[in-house]
PDB file of N, CA and C in Angstrom:
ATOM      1  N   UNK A   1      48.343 -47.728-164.514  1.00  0.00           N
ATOM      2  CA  UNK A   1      49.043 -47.565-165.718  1.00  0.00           C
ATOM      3  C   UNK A   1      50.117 -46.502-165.692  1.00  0.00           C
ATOM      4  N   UNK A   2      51.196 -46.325-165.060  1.00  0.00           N
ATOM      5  CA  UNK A   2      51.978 -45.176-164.689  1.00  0.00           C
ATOM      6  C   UNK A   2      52.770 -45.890-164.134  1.00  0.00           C
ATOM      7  N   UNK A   3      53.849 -45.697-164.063  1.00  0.00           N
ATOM      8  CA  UNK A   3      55.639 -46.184-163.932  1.00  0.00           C
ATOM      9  C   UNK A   3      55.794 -45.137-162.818  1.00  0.00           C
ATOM     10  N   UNK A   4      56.784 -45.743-161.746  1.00  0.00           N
ATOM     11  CA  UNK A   4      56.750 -45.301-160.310  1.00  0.00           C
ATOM     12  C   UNK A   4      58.402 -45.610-160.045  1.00  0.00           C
ATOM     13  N   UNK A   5      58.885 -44.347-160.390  1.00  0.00           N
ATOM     14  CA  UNK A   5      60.086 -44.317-160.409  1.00  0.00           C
ATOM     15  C   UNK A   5      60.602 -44.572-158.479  1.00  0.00           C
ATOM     16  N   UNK A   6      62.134 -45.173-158.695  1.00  0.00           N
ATOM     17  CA  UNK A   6      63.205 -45.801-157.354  1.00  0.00           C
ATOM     18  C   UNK A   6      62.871 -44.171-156.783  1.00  0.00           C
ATOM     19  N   UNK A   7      62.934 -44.093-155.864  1.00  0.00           N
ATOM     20  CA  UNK A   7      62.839 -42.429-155.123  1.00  0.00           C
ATOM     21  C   UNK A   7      62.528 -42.689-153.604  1.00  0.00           C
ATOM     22  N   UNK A   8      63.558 -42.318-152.792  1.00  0.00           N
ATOM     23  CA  UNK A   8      62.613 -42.181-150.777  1.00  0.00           C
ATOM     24  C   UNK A   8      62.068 -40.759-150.874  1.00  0.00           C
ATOM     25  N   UNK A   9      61.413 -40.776-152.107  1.00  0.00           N
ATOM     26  CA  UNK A   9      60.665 -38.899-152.161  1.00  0.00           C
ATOM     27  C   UNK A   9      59.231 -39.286-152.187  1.00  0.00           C
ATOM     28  N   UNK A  10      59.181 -39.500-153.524  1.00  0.00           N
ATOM     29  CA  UNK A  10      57.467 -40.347-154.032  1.00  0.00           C
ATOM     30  C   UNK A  10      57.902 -41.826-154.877  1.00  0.00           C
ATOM     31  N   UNK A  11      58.401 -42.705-154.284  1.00  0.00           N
ATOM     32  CA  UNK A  11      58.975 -43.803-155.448  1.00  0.00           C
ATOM     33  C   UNK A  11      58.782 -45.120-154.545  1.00  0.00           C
ATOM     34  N   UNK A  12      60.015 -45.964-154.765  1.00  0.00           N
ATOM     35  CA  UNK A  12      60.300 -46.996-154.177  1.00  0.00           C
ATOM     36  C   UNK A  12      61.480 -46.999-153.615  1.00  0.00           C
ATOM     37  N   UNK A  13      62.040 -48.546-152.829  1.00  0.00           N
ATOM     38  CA  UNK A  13      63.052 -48.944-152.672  1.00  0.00           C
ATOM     39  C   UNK A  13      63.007 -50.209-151.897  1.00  0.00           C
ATOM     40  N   UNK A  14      63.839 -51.208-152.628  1.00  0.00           N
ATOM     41  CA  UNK A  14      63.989 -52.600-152.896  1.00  0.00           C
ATOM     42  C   UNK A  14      64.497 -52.382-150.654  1.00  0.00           C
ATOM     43  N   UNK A  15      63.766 -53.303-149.958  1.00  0.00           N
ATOM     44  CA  UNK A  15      63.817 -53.343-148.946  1.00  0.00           C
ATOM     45  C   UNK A  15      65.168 -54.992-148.627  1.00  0.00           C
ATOM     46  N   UNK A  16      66.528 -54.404-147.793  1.00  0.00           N
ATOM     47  CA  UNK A  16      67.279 -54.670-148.003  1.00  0.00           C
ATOM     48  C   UNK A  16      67.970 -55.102-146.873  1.00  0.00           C
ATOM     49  N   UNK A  17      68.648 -56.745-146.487  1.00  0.00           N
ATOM     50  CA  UNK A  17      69.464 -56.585-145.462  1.00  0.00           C
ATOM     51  C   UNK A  17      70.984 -56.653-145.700  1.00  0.00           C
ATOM     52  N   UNK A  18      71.460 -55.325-145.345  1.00  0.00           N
ATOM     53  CA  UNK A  18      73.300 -55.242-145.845  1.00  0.00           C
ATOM     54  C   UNK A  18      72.631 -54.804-146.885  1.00  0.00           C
ATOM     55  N   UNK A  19      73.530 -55.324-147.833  1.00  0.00           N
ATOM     56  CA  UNK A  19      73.754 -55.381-149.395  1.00  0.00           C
ATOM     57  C   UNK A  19      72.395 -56.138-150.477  1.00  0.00           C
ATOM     58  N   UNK A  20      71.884 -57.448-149.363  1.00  0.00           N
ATOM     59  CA  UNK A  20      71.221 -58.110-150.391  1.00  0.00           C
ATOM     60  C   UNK A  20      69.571 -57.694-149.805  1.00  0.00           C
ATOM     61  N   UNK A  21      68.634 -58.266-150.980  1.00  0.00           N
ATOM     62  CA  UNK A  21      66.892 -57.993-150.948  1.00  0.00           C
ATOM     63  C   UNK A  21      67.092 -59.157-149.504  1.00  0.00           C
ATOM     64  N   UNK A  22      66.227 -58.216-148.472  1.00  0.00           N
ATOM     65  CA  UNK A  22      65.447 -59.238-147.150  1.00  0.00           C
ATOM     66  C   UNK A  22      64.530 -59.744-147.720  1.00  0.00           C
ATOM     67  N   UNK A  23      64.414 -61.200-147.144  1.00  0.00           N
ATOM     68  CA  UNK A  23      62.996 -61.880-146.977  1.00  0.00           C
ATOM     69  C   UNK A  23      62.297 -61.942-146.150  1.00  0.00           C
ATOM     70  N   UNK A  24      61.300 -61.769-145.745  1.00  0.00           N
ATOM     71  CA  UNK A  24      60.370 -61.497-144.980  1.00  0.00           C
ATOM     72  C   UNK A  24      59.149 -62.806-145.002  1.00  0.00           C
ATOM     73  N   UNK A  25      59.301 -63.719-143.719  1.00  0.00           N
ATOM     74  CA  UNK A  25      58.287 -64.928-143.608  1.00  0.00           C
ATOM     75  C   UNK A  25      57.123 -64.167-143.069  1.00  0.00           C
ATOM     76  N   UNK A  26      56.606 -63.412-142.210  1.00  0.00           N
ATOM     77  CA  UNK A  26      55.624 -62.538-142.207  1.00  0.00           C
ATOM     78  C   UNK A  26      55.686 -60.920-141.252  1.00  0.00           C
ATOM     79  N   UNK A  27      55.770 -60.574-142.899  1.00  0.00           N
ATOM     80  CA  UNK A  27      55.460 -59.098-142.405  1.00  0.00           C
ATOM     81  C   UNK A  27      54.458 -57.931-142.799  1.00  0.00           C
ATOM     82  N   UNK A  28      53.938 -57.512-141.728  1.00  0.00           N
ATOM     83  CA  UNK A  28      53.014 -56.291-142.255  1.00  0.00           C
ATOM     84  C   UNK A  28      53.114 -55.268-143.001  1.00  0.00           C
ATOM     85  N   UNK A  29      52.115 -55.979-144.117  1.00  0.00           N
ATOM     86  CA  UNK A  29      52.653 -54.842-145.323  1.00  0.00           C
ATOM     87  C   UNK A  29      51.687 -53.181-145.309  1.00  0.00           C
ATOM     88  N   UNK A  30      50.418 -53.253-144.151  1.00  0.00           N
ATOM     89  CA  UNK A  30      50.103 -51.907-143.910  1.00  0.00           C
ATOM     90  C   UNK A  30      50.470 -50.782-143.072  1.00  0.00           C
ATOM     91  N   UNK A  31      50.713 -49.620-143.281  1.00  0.00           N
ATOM     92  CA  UNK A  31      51.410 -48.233-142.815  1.00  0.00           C
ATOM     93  C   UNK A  31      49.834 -47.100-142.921  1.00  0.00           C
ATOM     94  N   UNK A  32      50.763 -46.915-141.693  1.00  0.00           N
ATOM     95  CA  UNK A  32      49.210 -45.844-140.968  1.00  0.00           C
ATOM     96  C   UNK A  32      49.169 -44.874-142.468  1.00  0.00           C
ATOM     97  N   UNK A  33      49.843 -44.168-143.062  1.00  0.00           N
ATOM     98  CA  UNK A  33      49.622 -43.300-144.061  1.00  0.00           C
ATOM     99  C   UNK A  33      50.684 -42.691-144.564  1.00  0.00           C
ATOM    100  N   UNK A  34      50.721 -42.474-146.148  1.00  0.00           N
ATOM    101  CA  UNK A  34      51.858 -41.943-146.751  1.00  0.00           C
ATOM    102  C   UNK A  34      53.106 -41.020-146.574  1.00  0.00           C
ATOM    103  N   UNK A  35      52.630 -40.856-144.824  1.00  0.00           N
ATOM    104  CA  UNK A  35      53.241 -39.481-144.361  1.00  0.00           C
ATOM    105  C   UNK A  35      54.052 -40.291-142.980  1.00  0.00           C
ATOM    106  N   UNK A  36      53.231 -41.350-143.026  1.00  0.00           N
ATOM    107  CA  UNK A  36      53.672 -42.331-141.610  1.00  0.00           C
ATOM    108  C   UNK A  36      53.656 -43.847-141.656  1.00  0.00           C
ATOM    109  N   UNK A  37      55.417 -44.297-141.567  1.00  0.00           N
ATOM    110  CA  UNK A  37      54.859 -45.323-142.282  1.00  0.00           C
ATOM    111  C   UNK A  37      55.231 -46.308-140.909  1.00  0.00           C
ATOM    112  N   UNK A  38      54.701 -46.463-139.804  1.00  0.00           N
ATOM    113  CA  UNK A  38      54.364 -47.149-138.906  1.00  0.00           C
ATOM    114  C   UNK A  38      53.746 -48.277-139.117  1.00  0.00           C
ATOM    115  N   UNK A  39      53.015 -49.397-138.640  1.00  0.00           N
ATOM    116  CA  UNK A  39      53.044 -50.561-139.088  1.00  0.00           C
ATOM    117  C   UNK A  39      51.099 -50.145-138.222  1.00  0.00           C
ATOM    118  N   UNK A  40      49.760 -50.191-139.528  1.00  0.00           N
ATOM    119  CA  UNK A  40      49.148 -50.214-139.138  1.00  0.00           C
ATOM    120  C   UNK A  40      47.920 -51.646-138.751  1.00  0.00           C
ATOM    121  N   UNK A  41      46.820 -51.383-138.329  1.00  0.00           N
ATOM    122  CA  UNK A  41      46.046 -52.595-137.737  1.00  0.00           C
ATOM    123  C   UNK A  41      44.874 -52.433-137.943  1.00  0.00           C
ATOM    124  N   UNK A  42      43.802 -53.221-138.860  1.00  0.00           N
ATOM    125  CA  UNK A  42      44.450 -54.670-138.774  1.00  0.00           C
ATOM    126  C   UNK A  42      45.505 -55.080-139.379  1.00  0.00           C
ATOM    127  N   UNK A  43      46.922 -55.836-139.133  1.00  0.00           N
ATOM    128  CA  UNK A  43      47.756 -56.259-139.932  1.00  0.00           C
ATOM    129  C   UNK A  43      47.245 -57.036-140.958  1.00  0.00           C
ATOM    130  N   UNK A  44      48.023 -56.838-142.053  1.00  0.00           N
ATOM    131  CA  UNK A  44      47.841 -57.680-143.203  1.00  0.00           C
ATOM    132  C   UNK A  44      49.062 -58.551-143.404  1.00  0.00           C
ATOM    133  N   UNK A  45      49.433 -59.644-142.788  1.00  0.00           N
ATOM    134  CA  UNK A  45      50.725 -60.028-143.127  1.00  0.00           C
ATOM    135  C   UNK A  45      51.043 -60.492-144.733  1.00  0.00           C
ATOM    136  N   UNK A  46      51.886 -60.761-144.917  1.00  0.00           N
ATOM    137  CA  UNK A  46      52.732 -61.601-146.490  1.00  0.00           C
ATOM    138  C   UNK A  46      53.869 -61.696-146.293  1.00  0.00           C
ATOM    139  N   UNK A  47      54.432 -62.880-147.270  1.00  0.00           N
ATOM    140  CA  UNK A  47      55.880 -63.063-147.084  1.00  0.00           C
ATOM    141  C   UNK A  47      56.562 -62.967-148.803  1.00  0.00           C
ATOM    142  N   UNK A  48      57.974 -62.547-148.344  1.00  0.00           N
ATOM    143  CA  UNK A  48      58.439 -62.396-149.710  1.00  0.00           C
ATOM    144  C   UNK A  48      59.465 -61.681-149.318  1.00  0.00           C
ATOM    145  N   UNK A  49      60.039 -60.810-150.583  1.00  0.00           N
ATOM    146  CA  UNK A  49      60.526 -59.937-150.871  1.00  0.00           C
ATOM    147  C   UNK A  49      59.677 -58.360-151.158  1.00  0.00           C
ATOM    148  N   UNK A  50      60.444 -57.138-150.807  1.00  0.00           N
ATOM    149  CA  UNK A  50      59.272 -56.097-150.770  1.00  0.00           C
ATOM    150  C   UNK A  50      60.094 -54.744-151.093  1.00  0.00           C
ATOM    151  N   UNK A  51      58.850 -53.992-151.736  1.00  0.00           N
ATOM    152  CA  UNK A  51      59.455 -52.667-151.963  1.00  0.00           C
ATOM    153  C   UNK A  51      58.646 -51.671-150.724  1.00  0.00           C
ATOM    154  N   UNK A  52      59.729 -51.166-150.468  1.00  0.00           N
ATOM    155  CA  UNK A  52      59.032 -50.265-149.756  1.00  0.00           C
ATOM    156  C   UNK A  52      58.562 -48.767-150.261  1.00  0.00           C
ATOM    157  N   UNK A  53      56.967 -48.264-150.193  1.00  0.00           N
ATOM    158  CA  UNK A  53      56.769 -47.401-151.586  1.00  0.00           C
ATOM    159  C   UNK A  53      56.766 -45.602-150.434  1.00  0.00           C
ATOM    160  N   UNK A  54      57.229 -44.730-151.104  1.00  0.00           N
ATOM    161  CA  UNK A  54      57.296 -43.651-150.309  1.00  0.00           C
ATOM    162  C   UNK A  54      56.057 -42.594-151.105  1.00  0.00           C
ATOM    163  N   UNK A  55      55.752 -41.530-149.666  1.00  0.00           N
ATOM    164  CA  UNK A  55      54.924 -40.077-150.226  1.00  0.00           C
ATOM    165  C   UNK A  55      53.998 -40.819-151.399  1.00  0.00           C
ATOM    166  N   UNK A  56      53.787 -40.183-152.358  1.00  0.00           N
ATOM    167  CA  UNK A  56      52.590 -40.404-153.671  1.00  0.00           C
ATOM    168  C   UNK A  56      52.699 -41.634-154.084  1.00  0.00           C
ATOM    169  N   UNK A  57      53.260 -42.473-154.185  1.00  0.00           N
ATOM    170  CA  UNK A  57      53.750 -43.759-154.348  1.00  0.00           C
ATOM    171  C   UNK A  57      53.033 -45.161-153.316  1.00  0.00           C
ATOM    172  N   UNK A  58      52.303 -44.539-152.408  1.00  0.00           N
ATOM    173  CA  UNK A  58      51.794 -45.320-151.304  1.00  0.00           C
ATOM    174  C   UNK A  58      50.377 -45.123-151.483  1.00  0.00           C
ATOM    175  N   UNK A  59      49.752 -46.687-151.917  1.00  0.00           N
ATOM    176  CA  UNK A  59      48.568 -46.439-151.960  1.00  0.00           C
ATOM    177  C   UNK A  59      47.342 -47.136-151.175  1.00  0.00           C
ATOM    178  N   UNK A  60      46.241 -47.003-151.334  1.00  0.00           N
ATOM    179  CA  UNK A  60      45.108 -46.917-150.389  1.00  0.00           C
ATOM    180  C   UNK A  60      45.114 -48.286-150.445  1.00  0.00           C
ATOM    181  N   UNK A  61      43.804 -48.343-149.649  1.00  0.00           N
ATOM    182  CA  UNK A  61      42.543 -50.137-149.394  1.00  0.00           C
ATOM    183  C   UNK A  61      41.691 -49.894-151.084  1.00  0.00           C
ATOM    184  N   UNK A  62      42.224 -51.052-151.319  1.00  0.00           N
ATOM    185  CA  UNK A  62      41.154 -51.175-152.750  1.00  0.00           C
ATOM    186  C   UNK A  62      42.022 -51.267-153.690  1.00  0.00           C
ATOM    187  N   UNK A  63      43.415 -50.473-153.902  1.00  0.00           N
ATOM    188  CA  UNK A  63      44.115 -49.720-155.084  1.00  0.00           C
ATOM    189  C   UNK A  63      44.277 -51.364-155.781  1.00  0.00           C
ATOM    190  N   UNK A  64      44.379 -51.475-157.114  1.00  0.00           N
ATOM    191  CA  UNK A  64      45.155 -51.990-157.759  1.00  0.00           C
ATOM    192  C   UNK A  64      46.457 -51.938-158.125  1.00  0.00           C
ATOM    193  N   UNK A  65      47.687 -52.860-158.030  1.00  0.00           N
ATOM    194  CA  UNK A  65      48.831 -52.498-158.130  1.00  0.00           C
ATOM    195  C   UNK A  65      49.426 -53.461-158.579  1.00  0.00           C
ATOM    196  N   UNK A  66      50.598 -53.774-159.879  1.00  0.00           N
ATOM    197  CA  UNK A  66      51.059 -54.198-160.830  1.00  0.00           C
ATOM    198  C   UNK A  66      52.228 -54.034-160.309  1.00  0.00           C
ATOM    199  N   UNK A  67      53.240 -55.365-160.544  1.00  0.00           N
ATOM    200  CA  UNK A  67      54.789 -54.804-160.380  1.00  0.00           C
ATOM    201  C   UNK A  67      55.377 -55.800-161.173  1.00  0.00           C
ATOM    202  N   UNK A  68      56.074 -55.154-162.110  1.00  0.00           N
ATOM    203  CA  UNK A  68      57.106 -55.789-163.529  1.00  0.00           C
ATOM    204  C   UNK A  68      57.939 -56.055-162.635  1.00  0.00           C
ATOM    205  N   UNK A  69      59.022 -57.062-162.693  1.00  0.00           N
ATOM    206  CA  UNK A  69      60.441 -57.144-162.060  1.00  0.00           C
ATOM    207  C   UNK A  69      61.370 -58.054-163.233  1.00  0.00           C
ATOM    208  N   UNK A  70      62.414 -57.091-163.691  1.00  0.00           N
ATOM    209  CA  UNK A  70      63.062 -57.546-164.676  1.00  0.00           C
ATOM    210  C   UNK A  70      64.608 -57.364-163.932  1.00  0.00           C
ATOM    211  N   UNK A  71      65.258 -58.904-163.492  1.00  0.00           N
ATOM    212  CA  UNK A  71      66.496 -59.110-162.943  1.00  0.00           C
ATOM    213  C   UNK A  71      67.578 -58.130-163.541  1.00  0.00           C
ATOM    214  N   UNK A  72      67.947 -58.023-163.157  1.00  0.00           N
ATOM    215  CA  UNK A  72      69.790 -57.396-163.619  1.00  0.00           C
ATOM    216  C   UNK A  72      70.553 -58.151-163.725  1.00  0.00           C
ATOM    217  N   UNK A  73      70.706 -59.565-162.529  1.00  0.00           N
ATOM    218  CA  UNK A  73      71.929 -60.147-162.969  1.00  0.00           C
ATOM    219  C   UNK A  73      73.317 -59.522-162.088  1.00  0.00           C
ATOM    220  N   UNK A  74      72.986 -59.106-161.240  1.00  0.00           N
ATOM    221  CA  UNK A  74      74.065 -58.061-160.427  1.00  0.00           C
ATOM    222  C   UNK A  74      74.642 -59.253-160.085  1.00  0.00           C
TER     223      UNK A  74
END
């Protein structure tokens, strides 16, 4: 229940090739730890589009996590 502001501090950021959101047919969405974000194992693959979450913003095995996405229209 807490809003997780755009930030490469403790936040997010819309993971990007050039200019536009990458898609990703399968990629590992686990990182050894909030401090290292190396690609950890066992992989968990998924495909999509992705934020990449930084520092306090990166969370554990178990967490529940919610994501609103309201277009812009850019």
């Amino acid at each position: 229940g807490q809003t997780i502001n755009k930030s490469s501090t403790n936040g997010w950021q819309l993971m990007k090739s050039g200019s536009s959101p990458a898609y990703y047919s399968n990629f590992n969405i686990k990182v050894t730890s909030p401090t290292d974000d190396t690609p950890a194992t066992p992989v968990m693959n998924e495909t999509g589009y992705f934020l990449k979450l930084f520092g306090n913003a990166v969370y554990s095995d178990g967490a529940n996590v919610e994501v609103n996405f309201y277009p812009t229209g850019n």
